[in-house]
N, C-alpha and C. Protein backbone atom coordinates (compact mmCIF):
# COMPACT_ATOMS: atom_id res chain seq x y z
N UNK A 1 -84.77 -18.01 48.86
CA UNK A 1 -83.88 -17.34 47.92
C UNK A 1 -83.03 -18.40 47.22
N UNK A 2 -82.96 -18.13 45.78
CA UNK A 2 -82.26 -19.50 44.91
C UNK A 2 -80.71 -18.79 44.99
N UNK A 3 -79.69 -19.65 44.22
CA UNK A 3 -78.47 -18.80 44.49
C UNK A 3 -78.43 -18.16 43.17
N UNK A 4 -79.13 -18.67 42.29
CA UNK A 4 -79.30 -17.11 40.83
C UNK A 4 -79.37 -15.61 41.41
N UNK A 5 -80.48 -15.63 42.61
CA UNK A 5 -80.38 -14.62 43.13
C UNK A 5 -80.05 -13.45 44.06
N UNK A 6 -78.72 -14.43 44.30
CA UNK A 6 -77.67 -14.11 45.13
C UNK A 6 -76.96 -12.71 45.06
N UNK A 7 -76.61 -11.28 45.46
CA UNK A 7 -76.29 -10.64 45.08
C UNK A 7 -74.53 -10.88 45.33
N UNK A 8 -73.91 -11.16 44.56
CA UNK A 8 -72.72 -11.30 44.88
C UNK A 8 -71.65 -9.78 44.99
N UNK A 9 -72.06 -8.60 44.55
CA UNK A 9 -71.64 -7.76 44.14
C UNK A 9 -71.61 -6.42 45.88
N UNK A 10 -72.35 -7.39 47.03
CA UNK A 10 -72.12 -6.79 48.06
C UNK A 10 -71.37 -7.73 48.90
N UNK A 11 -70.94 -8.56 48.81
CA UNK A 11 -69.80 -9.27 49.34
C UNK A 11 -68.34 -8.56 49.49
N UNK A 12 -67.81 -8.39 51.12
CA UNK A 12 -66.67 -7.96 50.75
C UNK A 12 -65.81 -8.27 49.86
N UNK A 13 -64.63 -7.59 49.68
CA UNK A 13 -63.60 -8.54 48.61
C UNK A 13 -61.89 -8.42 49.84
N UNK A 14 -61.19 -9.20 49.84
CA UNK A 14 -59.71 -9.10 50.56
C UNK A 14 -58.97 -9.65 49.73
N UNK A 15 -57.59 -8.78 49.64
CA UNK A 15 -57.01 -8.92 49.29
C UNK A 15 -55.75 -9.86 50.03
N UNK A 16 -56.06 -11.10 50.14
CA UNK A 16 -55.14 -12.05 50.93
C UNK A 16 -53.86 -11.98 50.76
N UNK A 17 -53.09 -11.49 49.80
CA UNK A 17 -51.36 -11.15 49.67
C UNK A 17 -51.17 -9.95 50.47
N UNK A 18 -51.78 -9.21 50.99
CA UNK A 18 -51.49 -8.21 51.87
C UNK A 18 -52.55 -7.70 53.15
N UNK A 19 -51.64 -7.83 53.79
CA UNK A 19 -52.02 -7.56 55.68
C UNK A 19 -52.85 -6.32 55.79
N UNK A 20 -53.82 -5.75 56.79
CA UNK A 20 -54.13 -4.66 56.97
C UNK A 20 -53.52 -3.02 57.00
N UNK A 21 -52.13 -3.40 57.15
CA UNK A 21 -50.96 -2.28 56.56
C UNK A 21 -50.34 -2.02 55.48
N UNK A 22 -50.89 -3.01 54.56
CA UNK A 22 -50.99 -2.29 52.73
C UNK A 22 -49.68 -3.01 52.47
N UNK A 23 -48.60 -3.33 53.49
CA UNK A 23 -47.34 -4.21 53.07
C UNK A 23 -47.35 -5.54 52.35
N UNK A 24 -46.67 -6.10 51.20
CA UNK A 24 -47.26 -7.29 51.07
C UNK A 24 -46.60 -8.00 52.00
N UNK A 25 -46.74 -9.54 52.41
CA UNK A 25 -46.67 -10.56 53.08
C UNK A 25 -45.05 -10.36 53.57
N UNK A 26 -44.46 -10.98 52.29
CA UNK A 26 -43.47 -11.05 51.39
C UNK A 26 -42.39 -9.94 51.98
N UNK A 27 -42.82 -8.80 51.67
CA UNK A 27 -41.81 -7.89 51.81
C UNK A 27 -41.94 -7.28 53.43
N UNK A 28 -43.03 -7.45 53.74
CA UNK A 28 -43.21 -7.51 55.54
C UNK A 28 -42.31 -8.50 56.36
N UNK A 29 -41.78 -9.80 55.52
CA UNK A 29 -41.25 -10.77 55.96
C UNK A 29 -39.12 -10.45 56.34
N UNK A 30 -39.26 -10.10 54.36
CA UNK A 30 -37.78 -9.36 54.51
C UNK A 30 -37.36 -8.22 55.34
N UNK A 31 -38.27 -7.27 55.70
CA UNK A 31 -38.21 -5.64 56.44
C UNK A 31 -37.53 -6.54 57.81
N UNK A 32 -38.89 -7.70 58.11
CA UNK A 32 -38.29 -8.33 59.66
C UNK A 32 -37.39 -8.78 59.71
N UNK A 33 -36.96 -9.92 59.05
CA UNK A 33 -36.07 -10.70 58.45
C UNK A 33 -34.67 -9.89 58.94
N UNK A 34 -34.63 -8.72 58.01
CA UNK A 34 -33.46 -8.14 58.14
C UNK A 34 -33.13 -7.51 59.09
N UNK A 35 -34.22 -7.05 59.76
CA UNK A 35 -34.03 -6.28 61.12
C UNK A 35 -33.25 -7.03 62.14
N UNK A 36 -33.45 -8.37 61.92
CA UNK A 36 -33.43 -9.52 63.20
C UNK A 36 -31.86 -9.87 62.38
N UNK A 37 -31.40 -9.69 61.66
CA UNK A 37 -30.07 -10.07 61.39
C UNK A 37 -30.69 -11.78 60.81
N UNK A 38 -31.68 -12.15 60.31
CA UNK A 38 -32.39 -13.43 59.97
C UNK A 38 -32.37 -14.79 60.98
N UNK A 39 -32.32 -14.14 62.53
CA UNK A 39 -32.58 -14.95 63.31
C UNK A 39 -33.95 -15.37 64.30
N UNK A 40 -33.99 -15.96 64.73
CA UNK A 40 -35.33 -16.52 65.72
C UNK A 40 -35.69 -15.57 66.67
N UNK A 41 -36.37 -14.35 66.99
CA UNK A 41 -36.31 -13.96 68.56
C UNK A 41 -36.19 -14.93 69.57
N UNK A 42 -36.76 -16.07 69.37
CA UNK A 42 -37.38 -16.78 70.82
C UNK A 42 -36.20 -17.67 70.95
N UNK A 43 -35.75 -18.17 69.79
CA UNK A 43 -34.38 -18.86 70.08
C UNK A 43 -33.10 -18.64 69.75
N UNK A 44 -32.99 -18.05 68.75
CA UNK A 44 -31.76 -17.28 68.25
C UNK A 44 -31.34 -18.08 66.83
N UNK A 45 -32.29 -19.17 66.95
CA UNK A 45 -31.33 -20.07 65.63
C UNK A 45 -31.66 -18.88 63.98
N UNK A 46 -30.43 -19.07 63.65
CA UNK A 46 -30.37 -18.33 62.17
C UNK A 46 -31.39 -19.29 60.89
N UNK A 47 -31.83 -18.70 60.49
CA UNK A 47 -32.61 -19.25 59.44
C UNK A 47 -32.98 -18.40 57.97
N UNK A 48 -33.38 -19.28 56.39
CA UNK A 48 -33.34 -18.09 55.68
C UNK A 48 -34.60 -17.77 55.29
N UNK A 49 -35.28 -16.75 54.81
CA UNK A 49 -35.98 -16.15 55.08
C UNK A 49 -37.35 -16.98 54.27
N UNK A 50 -37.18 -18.11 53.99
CA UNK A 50 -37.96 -18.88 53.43
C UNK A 50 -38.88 -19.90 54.64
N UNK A 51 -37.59 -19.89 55.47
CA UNK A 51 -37.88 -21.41 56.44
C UNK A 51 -38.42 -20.44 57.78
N UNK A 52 -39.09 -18.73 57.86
CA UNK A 52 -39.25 -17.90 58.80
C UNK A 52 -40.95 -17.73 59.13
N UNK A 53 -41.66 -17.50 60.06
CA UNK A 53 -42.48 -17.00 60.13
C UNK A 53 -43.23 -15.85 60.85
N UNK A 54 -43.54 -15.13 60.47
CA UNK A 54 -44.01 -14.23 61.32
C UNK A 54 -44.94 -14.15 62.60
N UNK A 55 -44.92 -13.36 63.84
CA UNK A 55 -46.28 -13.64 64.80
C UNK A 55 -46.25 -12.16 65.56
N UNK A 56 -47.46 -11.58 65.72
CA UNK A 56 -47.62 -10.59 66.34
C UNK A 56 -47.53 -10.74 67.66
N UNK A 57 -46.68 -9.64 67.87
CA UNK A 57 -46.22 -9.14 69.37
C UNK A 57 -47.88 -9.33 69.95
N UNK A 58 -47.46 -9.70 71.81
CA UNK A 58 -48.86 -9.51 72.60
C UNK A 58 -48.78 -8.21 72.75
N UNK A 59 -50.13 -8.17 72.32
CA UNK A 59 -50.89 -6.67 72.83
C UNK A 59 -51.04 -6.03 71.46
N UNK A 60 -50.11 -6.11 70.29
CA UNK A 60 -50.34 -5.84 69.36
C UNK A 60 -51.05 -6.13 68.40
N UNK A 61 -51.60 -5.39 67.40
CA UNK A 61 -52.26 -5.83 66.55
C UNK A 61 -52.32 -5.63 65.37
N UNK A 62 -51.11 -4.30 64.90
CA UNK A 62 -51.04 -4.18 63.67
C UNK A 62 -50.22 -5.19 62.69
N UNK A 63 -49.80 -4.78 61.52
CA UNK A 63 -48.66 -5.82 60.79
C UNK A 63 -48.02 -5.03 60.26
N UNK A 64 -47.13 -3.93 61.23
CA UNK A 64 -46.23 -3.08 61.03
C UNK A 64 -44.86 -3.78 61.51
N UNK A 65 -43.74 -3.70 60.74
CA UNK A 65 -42.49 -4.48 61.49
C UNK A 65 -42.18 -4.44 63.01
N UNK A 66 -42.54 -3.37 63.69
CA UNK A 66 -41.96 -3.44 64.63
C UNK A 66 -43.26 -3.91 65.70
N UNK A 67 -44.20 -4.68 64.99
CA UNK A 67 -44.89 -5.02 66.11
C UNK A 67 -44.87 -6.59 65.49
N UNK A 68 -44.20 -7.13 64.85
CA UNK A 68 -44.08 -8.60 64.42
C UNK A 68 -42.85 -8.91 64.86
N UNK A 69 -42.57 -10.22 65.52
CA UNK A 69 -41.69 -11.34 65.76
C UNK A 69 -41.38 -12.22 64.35
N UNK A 70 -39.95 -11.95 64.57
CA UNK A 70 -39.86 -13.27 63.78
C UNK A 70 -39.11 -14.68 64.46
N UNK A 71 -39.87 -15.86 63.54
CA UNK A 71 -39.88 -16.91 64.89
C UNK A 71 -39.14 -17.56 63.51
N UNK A 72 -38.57 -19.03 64.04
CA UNK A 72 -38.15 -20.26 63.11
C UNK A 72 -39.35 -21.37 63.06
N UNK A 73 -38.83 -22.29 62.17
CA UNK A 73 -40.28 -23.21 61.83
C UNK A 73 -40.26 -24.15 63.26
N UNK A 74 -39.14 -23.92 63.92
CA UNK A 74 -39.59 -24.92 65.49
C UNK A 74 -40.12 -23.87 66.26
N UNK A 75 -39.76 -22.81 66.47
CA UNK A 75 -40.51 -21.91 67.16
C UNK A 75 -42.07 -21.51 66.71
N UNK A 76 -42.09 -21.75 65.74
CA UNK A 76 -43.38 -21.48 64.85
C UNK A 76 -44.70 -22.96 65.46
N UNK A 77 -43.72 -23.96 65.40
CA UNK A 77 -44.40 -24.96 65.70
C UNK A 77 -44.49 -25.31 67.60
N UNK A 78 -44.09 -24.34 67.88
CA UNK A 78 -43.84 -24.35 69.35
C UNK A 78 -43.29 -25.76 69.84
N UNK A 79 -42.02 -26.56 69.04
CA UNK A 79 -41.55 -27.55 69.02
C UNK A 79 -39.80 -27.08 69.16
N UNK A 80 -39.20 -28.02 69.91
CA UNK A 80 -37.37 -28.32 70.30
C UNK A 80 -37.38 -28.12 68.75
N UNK A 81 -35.93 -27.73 68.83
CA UNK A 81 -35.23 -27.69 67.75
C UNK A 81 -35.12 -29.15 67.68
N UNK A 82 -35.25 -29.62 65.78
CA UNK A 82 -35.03 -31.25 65.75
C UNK A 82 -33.94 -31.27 64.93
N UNK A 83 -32.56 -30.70 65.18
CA UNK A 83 -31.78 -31.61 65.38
C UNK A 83 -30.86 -31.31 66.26
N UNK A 84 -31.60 -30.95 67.25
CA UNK A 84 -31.39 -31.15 69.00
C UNK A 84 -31.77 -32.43 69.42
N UNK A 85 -32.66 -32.38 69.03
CA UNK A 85 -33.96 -33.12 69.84
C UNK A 85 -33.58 -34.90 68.64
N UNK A 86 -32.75 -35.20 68.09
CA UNK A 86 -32.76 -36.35 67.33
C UNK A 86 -31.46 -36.90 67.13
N UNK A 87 -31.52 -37.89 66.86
CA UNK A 87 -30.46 -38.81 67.00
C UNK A 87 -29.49 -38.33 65.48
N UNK A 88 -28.50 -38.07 65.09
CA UNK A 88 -28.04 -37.53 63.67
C UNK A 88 -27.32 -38.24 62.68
N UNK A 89 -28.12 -39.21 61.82
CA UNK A 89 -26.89 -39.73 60.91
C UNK A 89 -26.30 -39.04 60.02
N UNK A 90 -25.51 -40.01 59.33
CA UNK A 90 -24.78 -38.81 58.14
C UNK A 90 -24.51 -40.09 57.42
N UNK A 91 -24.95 -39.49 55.93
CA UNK A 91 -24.75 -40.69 54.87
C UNK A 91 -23.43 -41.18 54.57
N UNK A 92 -23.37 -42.49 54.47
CA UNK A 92 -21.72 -42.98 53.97
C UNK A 92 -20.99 -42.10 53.12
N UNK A 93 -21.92 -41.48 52.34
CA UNK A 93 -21.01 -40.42 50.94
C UNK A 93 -21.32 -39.17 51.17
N UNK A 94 -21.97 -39.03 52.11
CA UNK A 94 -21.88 -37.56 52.43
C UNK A 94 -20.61 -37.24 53.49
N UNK A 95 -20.43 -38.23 53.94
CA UNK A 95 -19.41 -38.59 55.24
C UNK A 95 -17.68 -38.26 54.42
N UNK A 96 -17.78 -38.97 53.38
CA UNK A 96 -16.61 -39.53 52.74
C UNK A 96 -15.99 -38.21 52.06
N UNK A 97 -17.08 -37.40 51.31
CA UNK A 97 -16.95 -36.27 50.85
C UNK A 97 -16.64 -35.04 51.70
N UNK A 98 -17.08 -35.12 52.79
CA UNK A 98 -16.69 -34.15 54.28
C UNK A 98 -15.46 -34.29 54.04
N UNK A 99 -14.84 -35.59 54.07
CA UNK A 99 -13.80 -35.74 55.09
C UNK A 99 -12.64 -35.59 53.61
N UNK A 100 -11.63 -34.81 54.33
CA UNK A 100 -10.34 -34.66 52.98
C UNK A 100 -9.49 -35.87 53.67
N UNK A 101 -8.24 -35.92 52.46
CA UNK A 101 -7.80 -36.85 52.35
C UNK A 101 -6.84 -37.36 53.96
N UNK A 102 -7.09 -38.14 54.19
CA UNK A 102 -6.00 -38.69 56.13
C UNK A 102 -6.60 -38.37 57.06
N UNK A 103 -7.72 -37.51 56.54
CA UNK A 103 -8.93 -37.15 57.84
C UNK A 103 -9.60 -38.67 58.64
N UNK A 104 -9.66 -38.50 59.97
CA UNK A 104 -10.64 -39.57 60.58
C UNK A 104 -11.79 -39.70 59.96
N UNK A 105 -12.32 -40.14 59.58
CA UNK A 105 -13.68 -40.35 59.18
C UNK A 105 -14.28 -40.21 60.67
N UNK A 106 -14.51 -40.91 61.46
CA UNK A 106 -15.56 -40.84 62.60
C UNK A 106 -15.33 -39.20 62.81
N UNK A 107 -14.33 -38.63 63.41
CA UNK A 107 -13.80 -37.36 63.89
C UNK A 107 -14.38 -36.61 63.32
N UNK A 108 -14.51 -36.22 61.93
CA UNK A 108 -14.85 -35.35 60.66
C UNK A 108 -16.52 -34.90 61.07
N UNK A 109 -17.17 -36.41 61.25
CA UNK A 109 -18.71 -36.79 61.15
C UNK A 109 -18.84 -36.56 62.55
N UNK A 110 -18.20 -36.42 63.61
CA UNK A 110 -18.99 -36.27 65.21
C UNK A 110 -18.88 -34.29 65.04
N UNK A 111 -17.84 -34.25 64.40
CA UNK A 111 -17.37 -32.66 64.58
C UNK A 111 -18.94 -31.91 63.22
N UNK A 112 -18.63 -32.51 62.42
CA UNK A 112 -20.12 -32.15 61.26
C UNK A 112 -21.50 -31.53 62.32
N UNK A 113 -21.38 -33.14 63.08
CA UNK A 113 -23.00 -33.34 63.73
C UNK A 113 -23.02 -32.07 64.91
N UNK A 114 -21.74 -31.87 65.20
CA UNK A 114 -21.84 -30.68 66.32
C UNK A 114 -22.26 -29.36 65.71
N UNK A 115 -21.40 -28.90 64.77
CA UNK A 115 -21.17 -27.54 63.81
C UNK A 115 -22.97 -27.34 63.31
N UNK A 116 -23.43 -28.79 62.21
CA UNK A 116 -24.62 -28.72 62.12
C UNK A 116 -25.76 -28.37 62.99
N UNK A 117 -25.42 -28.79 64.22
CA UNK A 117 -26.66 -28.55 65.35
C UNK A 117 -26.32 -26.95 65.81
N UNK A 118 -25.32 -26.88 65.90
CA UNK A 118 -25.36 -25.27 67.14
C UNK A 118 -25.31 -24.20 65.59
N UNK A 119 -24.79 -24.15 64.28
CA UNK A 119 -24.22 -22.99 63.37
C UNK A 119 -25.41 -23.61 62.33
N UNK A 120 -25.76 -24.69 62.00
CA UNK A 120 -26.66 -24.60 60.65
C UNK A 120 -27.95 -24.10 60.43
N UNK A 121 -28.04 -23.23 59.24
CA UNK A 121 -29.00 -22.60 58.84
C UNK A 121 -29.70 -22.64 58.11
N UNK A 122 -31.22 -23.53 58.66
CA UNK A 122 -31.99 -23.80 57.86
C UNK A 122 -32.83 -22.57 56.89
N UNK A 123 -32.78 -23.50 55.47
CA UNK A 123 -32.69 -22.66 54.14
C UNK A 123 -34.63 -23.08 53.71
N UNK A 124 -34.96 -24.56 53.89
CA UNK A 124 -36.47 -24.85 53.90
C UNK A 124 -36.80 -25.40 54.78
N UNK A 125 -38.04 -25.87 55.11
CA UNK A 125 -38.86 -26.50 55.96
C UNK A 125 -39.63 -27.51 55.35
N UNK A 126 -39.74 -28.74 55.26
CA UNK A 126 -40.89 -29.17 54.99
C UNK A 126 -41.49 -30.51 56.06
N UNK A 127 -42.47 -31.33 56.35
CA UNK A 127 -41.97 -31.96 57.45
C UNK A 127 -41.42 -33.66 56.70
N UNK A 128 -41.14 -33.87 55.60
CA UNK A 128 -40.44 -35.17 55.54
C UNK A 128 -39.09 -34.80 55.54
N UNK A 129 -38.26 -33.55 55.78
CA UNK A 129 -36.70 -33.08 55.58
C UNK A 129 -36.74 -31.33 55.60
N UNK A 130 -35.66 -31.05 55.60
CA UNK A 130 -34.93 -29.44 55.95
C UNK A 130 -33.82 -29.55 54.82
N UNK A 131 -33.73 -28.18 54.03
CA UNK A 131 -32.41 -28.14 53.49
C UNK A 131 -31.75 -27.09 54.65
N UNK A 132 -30.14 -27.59 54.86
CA UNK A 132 -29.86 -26.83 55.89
C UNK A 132 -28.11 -26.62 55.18
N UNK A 133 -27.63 -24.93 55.38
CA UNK A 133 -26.64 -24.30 55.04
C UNK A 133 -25.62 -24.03 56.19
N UNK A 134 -24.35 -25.06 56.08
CA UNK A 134 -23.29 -24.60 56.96
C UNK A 134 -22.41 -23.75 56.78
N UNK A 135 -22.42 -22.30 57.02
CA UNK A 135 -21.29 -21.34 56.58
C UNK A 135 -20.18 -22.07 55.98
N UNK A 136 -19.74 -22.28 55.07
CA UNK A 136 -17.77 -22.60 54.95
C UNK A 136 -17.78 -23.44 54.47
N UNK A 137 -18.79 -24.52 54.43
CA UNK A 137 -18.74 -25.79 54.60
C UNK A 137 -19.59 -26.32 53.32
N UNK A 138 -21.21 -26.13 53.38
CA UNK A 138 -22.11 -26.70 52.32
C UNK A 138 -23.50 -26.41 53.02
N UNK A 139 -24.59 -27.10 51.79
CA UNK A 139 -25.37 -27.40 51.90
C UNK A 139 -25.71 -28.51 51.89
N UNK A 140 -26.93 -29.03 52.81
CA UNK A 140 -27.30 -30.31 52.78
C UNK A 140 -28.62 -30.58 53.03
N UNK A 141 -29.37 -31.81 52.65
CA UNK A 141 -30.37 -32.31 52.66
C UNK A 141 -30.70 -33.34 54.22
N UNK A 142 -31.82 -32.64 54.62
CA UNK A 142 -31.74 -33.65 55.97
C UNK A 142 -33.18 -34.18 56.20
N UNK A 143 -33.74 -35.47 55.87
CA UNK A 143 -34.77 -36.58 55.83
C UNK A 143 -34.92 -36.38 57.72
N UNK A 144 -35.91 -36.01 58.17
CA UNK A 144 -36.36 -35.83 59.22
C UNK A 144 -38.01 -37.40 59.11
N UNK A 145 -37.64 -37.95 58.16
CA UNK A 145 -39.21 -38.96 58.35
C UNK A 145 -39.23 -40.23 59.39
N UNK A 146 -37.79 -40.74 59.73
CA UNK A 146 -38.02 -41.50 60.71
C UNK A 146 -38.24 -40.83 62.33
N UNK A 147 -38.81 -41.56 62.98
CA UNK A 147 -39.01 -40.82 64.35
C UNK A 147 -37.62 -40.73 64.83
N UNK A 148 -37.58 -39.67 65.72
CA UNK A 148 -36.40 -39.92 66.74
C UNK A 148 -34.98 -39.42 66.03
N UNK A 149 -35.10 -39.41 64.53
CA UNK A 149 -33.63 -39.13 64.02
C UNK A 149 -33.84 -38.68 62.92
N UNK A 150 -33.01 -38.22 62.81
CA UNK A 150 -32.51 -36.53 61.37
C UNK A 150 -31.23 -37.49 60.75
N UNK A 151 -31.67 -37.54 59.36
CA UNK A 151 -30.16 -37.74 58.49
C UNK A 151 -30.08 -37.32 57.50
N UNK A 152 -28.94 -37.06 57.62
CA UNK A 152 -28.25 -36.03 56.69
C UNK A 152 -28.11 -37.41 55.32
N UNK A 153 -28.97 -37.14 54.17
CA UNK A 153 -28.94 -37.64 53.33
C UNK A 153 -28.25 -37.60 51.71
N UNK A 154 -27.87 -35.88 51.87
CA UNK A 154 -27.11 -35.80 50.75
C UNK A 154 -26.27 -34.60 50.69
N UNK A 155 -25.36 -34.25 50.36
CA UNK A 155 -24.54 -32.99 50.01
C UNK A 155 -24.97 -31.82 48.78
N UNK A 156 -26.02 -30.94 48.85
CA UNK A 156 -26.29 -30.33 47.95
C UNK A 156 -25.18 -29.64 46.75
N UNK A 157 -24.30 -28.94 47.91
CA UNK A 157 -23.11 -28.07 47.46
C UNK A 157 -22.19 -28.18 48.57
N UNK A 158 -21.14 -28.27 48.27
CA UNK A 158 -19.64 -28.10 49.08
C UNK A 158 -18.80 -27.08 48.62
N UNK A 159 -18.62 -26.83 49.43
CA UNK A 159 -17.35 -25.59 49.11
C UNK A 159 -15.90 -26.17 49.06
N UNK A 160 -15.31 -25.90 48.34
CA UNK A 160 -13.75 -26.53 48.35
C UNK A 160 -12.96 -26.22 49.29
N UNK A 161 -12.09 -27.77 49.30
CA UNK A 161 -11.73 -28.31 50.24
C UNK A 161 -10.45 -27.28 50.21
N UNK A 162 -9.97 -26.32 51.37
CA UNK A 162 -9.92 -26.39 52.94
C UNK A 162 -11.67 -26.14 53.13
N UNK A 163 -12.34 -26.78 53.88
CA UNK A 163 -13.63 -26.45 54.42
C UNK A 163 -13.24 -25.73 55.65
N UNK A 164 -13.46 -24.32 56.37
CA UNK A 164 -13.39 -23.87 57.40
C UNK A 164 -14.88 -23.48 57.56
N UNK A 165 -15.58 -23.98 59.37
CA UNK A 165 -16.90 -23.46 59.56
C UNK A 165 -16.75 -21.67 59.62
N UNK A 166 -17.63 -20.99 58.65
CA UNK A 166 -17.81 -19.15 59.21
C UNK A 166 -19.08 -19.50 59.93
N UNK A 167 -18.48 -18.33 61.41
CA UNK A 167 -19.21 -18.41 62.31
C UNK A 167 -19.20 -16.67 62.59
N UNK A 168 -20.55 -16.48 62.48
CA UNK A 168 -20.88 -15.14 62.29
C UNK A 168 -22.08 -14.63 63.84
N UNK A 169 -21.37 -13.62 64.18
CA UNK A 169 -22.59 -13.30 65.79
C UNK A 169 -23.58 -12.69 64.39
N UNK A 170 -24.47 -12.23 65.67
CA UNK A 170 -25.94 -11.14 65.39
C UNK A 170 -25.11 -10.04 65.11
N UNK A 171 -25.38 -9.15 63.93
CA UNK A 171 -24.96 -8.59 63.78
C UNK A 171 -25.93 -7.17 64.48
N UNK A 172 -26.96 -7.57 63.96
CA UNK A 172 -28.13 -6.15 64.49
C UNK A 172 -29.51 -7.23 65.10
N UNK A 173 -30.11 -6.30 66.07
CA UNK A 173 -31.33 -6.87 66.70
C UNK A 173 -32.28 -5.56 66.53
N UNK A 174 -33.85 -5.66 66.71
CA UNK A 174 -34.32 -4.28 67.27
C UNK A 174 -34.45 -4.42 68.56
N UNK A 175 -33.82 -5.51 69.68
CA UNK A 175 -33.95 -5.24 70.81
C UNK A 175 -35.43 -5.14 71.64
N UNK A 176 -36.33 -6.25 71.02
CA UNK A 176 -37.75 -6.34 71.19
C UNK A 176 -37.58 -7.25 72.30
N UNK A 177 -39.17 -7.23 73.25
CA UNK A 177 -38.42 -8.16 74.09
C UNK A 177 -39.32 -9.77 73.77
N UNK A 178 -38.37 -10.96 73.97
CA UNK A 178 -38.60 -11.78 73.80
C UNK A 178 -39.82 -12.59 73.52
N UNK A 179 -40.31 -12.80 72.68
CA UNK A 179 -41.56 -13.57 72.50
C UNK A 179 -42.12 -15.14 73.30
N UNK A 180 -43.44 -14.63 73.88
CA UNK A 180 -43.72 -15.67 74.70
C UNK A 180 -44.46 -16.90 73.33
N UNK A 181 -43.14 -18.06 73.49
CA UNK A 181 -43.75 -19.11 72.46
C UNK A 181 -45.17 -19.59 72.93
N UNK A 182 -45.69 -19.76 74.65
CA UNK A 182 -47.03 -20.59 74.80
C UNK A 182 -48.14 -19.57 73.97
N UNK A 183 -47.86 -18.28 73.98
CA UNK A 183 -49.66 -17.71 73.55
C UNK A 183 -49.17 -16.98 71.96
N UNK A 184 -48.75 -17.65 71.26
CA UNK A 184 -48.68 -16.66 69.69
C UNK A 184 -49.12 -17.92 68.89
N UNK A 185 -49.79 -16.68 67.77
CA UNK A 185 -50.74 -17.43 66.76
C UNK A 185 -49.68 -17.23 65.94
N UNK A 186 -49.45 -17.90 64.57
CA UNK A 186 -48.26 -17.65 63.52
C UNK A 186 -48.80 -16.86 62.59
N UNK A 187 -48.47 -15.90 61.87
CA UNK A 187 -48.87 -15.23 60.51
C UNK A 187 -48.04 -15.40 59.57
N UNK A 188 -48.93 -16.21 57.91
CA UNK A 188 -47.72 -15.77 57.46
C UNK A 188 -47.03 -17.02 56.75
């Protein structure tokens, strides 16, 4: 058989922007997203709905919200949070700009590196850097390409100076139970 005479016209066709439940991707993502208050099941870290991925509950198999997890891109990657897991610089002028006027400089930048690790909310993912959003505070750019260490390379946006961190609980959960990170495939 030549491929002229290929019948192409009995080939399935899929529609790859949408799951077997007619939802698109997209808006399957936000339904979860919001349900979860835009946090991690498996770890809790807050993230925005860009830097999220989806994974079906065990045992399940549809791609109805309440049988999808939503995970973060370290949970996704079944990897530590990295900037747990890394050493944290902070640029001379990103440093300088933190800090208002009579502030310690060191003080400003150890207190940053804390707030950033336990409250910041990564906004992208990519693997040479993260843009990551501190309630109160800003946005920032963080170069993840050397091994071993995360730096904070630039100040996207700042909020004016008084900077106070907002620190916000979960507001809503659906109370699913915890996702086992060793056996999930990611969707999504």
């Amino acid at each position: 058989m030549t491929i002229s005479h290929y019948d192409t016209t009995r080939l399935p066709t899929y529609d790859t922007s949408r799951p077997p439940s007619g939802i698109p991707f997209k808006q399957l993502r936000a339904v979860v997203h919001a349900a979860e208050d835009g946090r991690c099941e498996a770890c809790g870290r807050p993230s925005g709905r860009a830097a999220t991925c989806l994974a079906r509950r065990t045992g399940h198999r549809d791609y109805a919200p309440d049988d999808l997890h939503l995970l973060c891109v370290d949970c996704k990657a079944r990897q530590p949070d990295q900037l747990r897991t890394r050493r944290l610089l902070v640029a001379p002028d990103v440093a300088r700009a933190l800090a208002a006027d009579g502030q310690d400089l060191h003080a400003v930048v150890v207190q940053f590196g804390r707030d950033l690790r336990r409250y910041g909310v990564v906004l992208t993912a990519k693997p040479q850097g993260r843009r990551y959003w501190l309630p109160g505070i800003g946005a920032f750019l963080v170069s993840l390409e050397t091994p071993g260490v995360a730096r904070v390379t630039a100040a996207l946006r700042l909020y004016p100076a008084p900077r106070t961190l907002r620190r916000k609980a979960q507001a809503q959960t659906r109370g699913l139970p915890r996702p086992d990170r060793g056996a999930r495939k990611p969707i999504g």
